[in-house]
PDB file of N, CA and C in Angstrom:
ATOM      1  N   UNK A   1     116.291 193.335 208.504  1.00  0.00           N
ATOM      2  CA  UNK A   1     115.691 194.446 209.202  1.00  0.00           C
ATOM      3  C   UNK A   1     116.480 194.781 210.468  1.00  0.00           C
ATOM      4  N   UNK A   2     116.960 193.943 211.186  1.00  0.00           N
ATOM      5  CA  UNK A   2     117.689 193.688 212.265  1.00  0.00           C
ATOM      6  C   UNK A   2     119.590 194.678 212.008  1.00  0.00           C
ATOM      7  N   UNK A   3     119.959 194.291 210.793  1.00  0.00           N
ATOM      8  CA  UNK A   3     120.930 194.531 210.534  1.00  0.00           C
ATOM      9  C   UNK A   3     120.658 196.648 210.018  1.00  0.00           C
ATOM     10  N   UNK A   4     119.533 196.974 209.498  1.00  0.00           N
ATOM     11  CA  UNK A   4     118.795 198.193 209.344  1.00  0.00           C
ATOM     12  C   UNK A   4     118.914 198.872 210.284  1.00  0.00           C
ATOM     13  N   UNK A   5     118.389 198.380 211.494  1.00  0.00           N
ATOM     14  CA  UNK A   5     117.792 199.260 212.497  1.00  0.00           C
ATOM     15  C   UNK A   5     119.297 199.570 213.419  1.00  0.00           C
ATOM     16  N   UNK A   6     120.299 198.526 213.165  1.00  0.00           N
ATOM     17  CA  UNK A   6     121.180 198.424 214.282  1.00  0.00           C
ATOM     18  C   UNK A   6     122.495 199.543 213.320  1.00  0.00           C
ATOM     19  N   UNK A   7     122.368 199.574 212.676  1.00  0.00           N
ATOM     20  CA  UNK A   7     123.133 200.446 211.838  1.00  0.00           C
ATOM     21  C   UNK A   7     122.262 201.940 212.045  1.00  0.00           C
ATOM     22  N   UNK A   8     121.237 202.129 211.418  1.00  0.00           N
ATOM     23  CA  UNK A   8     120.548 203.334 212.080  1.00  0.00           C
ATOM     24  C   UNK A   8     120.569 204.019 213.664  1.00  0.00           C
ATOM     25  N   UNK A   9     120.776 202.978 214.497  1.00  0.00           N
ATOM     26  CA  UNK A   9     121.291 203.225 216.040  1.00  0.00           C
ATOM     27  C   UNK A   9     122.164 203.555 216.120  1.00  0.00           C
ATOM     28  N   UNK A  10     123.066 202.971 215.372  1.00  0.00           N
ATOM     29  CA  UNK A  10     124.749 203.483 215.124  1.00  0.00           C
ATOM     30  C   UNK A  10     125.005 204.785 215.236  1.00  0.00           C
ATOM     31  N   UNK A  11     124.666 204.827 214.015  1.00  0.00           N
ATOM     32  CA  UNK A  11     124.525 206.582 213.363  1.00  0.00           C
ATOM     33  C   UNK A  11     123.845 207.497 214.202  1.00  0.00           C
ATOM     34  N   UNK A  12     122.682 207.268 214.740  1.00  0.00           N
ATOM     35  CA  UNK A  12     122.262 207.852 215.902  1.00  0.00           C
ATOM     36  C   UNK A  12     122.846 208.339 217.123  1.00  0.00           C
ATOM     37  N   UNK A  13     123.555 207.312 217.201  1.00  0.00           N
ATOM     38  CA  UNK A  13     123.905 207.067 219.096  1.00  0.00           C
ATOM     39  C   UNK A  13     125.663 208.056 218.695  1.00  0.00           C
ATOM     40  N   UNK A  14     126.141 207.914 217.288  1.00  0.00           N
ATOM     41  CA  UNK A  14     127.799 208.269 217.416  1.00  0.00           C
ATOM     42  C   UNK A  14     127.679 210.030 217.391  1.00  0.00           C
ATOM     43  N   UNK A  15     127.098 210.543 216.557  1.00  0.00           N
ATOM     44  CA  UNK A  15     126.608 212.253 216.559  1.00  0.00           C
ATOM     45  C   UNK A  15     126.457 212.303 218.004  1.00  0.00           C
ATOM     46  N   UNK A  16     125.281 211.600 218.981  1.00  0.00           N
ATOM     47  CA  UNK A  16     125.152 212.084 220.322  1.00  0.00           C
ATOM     48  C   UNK A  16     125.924 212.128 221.150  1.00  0.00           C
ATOM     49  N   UNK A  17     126.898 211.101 220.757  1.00  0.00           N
ATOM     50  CA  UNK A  17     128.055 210.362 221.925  1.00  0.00           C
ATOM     51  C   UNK A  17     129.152 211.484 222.137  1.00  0.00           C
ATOM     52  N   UNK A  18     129.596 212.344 221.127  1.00  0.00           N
ATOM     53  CA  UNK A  18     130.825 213.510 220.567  1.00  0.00           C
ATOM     54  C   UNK A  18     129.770 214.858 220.866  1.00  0.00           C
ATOM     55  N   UNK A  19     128.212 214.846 220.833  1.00  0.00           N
ATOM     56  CA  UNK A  19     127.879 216.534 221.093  1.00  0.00           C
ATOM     57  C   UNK A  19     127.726 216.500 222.291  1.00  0.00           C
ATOM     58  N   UNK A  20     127.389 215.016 222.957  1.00  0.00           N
ATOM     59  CA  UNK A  20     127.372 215.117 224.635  1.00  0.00           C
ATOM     60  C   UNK A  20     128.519 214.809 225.283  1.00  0.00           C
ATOM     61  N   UNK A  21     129.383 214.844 224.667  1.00  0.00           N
ATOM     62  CA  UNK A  21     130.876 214.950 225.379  1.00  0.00           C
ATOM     63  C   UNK A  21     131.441 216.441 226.639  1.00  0.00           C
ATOM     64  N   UNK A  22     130.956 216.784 225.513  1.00  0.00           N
ATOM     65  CA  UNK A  22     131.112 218.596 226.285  1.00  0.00           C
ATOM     66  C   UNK A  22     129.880 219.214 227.205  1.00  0.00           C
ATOM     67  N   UNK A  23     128.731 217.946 227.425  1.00  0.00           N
ATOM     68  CA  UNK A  23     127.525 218.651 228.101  1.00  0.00           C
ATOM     69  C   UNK A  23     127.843 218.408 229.424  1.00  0.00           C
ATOM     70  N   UNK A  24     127.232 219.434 230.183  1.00  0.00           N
ATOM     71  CA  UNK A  24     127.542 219.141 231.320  1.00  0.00           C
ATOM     72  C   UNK A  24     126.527 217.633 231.774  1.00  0.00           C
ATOM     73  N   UNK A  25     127.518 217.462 233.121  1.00  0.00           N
ATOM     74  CA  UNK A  25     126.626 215.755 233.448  1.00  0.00           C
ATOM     75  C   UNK A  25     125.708 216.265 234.082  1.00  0.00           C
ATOM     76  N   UNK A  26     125.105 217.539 234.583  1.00  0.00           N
ATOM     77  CA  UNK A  26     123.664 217.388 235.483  1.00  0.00           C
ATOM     78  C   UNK A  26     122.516 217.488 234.130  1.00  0.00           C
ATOM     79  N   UNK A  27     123.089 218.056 233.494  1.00  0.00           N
ATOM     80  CA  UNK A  27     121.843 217.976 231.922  1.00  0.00           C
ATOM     81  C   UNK A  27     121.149 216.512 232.238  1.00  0.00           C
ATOM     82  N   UNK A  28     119.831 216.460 231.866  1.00  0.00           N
ATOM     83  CA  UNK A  28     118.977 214.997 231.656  1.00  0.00           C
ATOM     84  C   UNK A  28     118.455 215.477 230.576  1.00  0.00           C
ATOM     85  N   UNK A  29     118.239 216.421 229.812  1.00  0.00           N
ATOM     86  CA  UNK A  29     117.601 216.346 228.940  1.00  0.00           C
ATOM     87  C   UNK A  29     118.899 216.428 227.513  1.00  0.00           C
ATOM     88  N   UNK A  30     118.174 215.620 226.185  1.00  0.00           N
ATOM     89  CA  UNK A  30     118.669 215.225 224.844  1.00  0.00           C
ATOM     90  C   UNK A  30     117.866 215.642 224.123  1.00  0.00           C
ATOM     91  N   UNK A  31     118.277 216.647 223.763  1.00  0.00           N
ATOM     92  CA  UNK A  31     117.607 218.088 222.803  1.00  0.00           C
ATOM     93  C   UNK A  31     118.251 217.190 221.415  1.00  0.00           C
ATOM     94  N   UNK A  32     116.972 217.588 220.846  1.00  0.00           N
ATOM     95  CA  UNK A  32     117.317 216.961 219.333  1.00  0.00           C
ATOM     96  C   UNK A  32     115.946 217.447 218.606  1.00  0.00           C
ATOM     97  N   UNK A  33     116.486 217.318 217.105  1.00  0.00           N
ATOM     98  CA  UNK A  33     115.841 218.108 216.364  1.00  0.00           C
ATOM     99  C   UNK A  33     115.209 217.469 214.588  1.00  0.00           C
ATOM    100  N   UNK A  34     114.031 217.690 214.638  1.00  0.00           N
ATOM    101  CA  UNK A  34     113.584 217.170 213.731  1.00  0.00           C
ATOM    102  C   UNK A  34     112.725 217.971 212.704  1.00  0.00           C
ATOM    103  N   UNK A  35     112.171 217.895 211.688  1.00  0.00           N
ATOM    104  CA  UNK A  35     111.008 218.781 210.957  1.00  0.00           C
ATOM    105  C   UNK A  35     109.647 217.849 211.442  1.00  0.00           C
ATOM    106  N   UNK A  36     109.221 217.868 211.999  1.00  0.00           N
ATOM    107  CA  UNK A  36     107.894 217.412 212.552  1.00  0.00           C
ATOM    108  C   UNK A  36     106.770 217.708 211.720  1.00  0.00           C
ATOM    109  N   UNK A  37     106.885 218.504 210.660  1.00  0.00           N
ATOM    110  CA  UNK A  37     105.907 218.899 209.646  1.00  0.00           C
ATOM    111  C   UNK A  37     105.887 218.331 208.431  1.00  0.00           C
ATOM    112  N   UNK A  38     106.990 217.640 207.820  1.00  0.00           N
ATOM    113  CA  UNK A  38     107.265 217.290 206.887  1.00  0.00           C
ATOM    114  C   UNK A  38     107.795 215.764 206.883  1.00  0.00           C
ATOM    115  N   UNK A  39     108.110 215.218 208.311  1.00  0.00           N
ATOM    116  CA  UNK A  39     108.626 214.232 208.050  1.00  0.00           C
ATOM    117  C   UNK A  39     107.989 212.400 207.717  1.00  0.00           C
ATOM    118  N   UNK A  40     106.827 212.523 207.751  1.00  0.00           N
ATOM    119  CA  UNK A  40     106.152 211.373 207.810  1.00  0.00           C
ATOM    120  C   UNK A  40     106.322 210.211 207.164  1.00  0.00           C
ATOM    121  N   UNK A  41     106.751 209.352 207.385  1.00  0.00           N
ATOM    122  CA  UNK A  41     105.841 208.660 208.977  1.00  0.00           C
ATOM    123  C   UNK A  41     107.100 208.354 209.860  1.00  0.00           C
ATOM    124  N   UNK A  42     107.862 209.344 209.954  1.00  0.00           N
ATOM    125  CA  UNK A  42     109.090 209.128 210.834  1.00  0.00           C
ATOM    126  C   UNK A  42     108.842 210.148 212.037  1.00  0.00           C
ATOM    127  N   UNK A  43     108.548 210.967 211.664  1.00  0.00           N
ATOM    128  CA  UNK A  43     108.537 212.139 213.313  1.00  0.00           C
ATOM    129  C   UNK A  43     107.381 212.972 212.700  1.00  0.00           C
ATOM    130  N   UNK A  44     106.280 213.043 213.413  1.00  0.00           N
ATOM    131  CA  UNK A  44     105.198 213.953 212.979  1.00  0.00           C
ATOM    132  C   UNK A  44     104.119 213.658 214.528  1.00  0.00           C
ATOM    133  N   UNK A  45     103.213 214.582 213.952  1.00  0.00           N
ATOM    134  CA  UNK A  45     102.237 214.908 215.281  1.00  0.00           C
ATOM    135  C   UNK A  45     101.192 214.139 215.372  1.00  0.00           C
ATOM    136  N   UNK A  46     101.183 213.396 216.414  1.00  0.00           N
ATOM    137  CA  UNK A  46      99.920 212.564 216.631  1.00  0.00           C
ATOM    138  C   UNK A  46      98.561 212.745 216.121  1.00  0.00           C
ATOM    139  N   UNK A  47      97.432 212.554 214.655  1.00  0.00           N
ATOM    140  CA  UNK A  47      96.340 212.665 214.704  1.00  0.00           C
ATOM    141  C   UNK A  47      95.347 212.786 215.640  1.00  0.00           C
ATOM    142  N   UNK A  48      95.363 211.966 216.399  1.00  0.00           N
ATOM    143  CA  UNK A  48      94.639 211.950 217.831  1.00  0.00           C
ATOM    144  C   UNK A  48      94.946 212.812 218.867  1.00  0.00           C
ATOM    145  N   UNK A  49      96.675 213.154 218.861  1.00  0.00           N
ATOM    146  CA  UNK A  49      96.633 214.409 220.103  1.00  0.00           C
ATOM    147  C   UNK A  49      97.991 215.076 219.439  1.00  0.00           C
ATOM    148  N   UNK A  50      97.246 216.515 218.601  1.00  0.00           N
ATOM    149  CA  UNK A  50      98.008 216.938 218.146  1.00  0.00           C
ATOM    150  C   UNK A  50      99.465 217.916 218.931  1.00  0.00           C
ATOM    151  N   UNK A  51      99.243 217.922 219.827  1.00  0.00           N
ATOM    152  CA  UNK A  51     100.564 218.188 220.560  1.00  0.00           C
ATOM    153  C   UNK A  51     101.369 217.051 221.162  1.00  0.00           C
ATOM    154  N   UNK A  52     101.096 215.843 221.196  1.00  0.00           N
ATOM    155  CA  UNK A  52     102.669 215.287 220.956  1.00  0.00           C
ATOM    156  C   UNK A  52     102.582 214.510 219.332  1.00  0.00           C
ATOM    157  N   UNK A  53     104.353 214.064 219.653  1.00  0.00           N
ATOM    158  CA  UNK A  53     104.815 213.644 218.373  1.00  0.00           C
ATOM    159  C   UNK A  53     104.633 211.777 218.408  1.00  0.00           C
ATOM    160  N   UNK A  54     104.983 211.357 217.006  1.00  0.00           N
ATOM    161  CA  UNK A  54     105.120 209.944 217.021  1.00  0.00           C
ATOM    162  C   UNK A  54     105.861 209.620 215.864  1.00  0.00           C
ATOM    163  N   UNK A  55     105.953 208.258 215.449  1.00  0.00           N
ATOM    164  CA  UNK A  55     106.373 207.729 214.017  1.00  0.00           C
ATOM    165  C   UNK A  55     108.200 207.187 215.164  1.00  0.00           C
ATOM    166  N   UNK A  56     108.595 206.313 213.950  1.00  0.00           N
ATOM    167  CA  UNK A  56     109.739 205.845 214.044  1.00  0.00           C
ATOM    168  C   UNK A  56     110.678 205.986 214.409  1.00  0.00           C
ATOM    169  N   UNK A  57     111.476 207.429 214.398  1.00  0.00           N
ATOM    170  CA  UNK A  57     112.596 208.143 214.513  1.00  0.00           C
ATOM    171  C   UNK A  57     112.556 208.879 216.057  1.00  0.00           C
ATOM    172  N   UNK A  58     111.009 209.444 216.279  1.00  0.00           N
ATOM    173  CA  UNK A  58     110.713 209.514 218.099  1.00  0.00           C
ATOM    174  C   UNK A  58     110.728 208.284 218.720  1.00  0.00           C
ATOM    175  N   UNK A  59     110.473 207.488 218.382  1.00  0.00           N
ATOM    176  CA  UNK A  59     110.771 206.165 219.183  1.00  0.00           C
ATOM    177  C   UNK A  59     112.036 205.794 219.179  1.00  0.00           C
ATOM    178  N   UNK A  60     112.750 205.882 218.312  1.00  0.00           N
ATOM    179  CA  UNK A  60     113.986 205.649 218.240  1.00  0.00           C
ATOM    180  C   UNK A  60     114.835 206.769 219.144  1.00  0.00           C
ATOM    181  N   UNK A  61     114.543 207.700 219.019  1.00  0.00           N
ATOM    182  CA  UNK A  61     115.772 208.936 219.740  1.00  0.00           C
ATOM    183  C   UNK A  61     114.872 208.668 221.308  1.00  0.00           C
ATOM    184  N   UNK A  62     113.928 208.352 221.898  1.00  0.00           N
ATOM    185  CA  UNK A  62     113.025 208.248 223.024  1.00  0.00           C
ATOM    186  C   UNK A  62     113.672 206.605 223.772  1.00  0.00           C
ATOM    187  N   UNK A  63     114.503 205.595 222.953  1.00  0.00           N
ATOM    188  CA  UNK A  63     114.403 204.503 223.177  1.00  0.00           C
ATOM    189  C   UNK A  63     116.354 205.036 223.809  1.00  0.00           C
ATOM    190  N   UNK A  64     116.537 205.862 222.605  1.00  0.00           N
ATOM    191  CA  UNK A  64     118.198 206.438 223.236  1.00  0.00           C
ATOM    192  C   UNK A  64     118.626 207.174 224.140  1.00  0.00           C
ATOM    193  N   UNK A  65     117.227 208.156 224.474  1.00  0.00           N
ATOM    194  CA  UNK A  65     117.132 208.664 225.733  1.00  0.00           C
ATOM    195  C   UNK A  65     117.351 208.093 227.000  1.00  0.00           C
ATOM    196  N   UNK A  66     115.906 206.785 226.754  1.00  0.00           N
ATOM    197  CA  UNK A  66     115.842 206.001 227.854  1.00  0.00           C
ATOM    198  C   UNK A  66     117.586 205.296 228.327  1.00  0.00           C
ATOM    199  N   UNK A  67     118.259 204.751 227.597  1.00  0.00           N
ATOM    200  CA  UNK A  67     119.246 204.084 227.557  1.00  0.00           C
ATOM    201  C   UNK A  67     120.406 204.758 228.224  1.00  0.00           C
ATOM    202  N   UNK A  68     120.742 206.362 228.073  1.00  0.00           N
ATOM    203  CA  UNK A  68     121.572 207.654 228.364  1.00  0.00           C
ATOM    204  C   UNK A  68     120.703 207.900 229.513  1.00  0.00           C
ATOM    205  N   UNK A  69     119.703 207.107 230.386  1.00  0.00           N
ATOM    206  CA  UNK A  69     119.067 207.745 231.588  1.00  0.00           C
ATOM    207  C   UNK A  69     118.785 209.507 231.662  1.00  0.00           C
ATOM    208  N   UNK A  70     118.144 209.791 230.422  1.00  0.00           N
ATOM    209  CA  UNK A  70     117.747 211.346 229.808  1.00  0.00           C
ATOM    210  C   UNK A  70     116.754 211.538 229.821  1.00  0.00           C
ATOM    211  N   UNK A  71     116.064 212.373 229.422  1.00  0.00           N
ATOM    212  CA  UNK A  71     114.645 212.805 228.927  1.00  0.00           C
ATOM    213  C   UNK A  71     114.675 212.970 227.081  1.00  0.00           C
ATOM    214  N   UNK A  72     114.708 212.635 226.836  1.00  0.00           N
ATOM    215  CA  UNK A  72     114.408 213.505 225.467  1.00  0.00           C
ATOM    216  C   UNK A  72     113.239 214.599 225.344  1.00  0.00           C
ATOM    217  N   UNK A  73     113.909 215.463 224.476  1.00  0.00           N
ATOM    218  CA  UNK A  73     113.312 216.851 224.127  1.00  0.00           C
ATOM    219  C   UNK A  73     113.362 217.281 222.823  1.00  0.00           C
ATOM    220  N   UNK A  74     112.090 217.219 222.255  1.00  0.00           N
ATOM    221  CA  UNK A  74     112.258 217.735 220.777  1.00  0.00           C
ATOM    222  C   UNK A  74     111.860 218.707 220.475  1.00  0.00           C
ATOM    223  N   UNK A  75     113.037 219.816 219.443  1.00  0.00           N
ATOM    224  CA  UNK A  75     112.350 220.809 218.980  1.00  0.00           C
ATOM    225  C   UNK A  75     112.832 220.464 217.538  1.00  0.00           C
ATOM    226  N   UNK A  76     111.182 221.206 217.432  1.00  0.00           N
ATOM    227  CA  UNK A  76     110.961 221.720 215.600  1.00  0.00           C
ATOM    228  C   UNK A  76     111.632 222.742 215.142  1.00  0.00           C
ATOM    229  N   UNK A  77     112.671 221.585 213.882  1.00  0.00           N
ATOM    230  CA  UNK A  77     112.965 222.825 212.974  1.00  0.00           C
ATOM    231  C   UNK A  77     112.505 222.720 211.686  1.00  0.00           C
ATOM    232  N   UNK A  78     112.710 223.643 210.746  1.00  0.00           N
ATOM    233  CA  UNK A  78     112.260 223.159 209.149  1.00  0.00           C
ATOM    234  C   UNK A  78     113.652 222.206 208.739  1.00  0.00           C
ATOM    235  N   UNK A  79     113.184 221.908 207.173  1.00  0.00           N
ATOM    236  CA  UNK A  79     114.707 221.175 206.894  1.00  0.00           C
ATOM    237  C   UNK A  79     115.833 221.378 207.287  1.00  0.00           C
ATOM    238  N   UNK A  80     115.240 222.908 206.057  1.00  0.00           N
ATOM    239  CA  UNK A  80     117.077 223.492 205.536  1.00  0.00           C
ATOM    240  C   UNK A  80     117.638 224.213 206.707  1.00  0.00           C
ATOM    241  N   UNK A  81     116.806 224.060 208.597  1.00  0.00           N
ATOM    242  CA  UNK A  81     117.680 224.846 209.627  1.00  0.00           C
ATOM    243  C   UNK A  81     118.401 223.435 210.826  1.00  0.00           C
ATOM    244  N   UNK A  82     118.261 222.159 210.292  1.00  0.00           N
ATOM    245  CA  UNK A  82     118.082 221.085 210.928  1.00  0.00           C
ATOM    246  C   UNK A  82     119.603 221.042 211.344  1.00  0.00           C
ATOM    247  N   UNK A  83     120.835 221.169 210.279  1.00  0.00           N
ATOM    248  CA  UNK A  83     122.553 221.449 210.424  1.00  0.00           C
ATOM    249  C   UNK A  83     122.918 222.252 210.756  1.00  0.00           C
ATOM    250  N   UNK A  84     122.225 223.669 210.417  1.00  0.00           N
ATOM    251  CA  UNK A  84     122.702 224.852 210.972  1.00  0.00           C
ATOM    252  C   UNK A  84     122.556 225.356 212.458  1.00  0.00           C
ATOM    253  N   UNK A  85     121.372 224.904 212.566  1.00  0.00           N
ATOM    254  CA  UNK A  85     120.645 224.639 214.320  1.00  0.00           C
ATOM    255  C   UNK A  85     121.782 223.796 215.503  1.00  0.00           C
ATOM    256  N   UNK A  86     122.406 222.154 214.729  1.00  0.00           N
ATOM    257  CA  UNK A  86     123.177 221.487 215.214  1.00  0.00           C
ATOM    258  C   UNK A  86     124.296 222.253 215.278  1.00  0.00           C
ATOM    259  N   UNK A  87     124.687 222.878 214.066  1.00  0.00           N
ATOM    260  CA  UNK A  87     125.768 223.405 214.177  1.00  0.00           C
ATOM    261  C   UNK A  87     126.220 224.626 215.306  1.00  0.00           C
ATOM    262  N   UNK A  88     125.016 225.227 215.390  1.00  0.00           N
ATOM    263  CA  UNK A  88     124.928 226.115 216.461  1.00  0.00           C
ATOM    264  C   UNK A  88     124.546 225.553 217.776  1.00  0.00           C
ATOM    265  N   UNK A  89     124.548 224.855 218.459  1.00  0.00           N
ATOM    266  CA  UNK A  89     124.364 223.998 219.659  1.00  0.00           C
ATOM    267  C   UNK A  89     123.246 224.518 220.058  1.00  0.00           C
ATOM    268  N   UNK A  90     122.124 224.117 219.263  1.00  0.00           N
ATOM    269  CA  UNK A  90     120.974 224.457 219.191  1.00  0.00           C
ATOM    270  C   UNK A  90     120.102 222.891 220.148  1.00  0.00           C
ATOM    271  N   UNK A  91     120.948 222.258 219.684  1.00  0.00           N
ATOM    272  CA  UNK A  91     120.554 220.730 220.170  1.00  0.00           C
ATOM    273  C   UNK A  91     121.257 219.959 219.862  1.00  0.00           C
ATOM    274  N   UNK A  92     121.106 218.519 220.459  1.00  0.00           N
ATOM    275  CA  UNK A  92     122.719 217.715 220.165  1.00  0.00           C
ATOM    276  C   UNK A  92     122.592 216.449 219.298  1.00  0.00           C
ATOM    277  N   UNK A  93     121.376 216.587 218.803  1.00  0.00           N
ATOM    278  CA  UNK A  93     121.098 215.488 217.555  1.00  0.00           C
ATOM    279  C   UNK A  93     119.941 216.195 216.865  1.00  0.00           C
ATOM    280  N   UNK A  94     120.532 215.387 215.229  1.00  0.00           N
ATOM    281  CA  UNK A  94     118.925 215.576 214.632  1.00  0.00           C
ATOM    282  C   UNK A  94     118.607 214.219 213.569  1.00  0.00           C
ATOM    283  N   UNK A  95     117.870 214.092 213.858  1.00  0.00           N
ATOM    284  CA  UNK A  95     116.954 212.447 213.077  1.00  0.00           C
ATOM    285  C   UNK A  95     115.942 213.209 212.239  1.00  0.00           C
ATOM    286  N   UNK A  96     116.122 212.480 211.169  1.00  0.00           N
ATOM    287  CA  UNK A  96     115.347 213.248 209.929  1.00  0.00           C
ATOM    288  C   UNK A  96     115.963 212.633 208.290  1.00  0.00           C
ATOM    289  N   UNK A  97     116.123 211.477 208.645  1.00  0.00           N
ATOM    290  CA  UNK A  97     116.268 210.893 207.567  1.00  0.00           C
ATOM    291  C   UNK A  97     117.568 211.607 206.644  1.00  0.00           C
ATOM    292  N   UNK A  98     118.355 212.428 207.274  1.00  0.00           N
ATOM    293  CA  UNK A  98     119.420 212.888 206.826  1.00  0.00           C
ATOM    294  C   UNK A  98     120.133 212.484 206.504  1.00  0.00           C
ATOM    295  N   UNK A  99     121.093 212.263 204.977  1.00  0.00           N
ATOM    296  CA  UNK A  99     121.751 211.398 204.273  1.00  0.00           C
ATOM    297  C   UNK A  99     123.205 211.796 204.812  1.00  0.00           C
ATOM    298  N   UNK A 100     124.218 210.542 204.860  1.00  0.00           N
ATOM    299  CA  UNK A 100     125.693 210.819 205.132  1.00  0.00           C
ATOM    300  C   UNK A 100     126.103 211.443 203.904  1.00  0.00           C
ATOM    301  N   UNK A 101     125.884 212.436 203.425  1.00  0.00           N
ATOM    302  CA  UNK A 101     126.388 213.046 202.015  1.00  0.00           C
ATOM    303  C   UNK A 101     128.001 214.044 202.746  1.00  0.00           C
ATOM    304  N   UNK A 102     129.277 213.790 201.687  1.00  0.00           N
ATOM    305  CA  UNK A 102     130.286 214.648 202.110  1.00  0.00           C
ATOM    306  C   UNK A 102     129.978 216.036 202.363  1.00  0.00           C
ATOM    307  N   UNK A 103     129.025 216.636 202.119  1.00  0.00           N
ATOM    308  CA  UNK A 103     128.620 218.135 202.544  1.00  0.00           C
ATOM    309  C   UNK A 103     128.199 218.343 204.037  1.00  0.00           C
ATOM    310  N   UNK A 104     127.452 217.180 204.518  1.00  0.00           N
ATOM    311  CA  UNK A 104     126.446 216.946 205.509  1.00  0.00           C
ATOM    312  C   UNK A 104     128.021 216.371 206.712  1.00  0.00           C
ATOM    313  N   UNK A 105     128.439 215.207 205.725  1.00  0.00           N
ATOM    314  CA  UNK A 105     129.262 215.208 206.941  1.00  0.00           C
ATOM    315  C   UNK A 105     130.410 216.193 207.408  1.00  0.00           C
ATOM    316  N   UNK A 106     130.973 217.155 206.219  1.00  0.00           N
ATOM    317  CA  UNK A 106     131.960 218.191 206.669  1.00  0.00           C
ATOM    318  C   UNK A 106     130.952 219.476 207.814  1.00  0.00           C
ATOM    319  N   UNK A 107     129.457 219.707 207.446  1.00  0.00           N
ATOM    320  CA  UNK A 107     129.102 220.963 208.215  1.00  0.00           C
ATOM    321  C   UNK A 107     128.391 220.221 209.702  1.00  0.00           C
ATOM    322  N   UNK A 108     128.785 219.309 209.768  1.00  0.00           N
ATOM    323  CA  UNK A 108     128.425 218.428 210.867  1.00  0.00           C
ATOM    324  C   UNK A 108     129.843 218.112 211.717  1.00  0.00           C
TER     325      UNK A 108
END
């Protein structure tokens, strides 16, 4: 599990490390992007307080925040706008269970 999670950080932390290259340094906030509607039980909306989020993948990008002395900031996208959004510097990560597929990694 150990060897899971630290590989998933990986992958996490290397996309952020190359889109925040070019951000400016007064930015604190780490815009990143998820489907919050669809993704469960990885990023979805709290039962109890439906305006914030929870599950695995917010803790995880919230734990990378903390670490980059950031805020994290999430916006909702649907799936199929999750690359195109990145691609457009819409935000500088997206967590969503997104597979390293050669398509994913060339429009990335």
């Amino acid at each position: 599990m150990k060897k899971l999670f630290a590989l998933l950080l990986a992958l996490a932390i290397s996309p952020v490390s190359v889109a925040l290259a070019d951000a400016p340094a007064a930015s604190q906030e780490l815009l990143w992007a998820s489907d919050g509607e669809a993704n469960v039980p990885y990023v979805f909306h709290d039962p109890a307080h439906e305006s914030q989020m929870t599950g695995f993948e917010y803790e995880l990008v919230n734990e990378i925040a903390a670490r980059m002395h950031r805020k994290a900031k999430f916006i909702q996208n649907d799936w199929d706008g999750l690359i195109p959004g990145l691609s457009r510097g819409l935000y500088g990560m997206v967590l969503d269970g997104i597979e390293m597929t050669p398509e994913h990694k060339a429009a990335v």
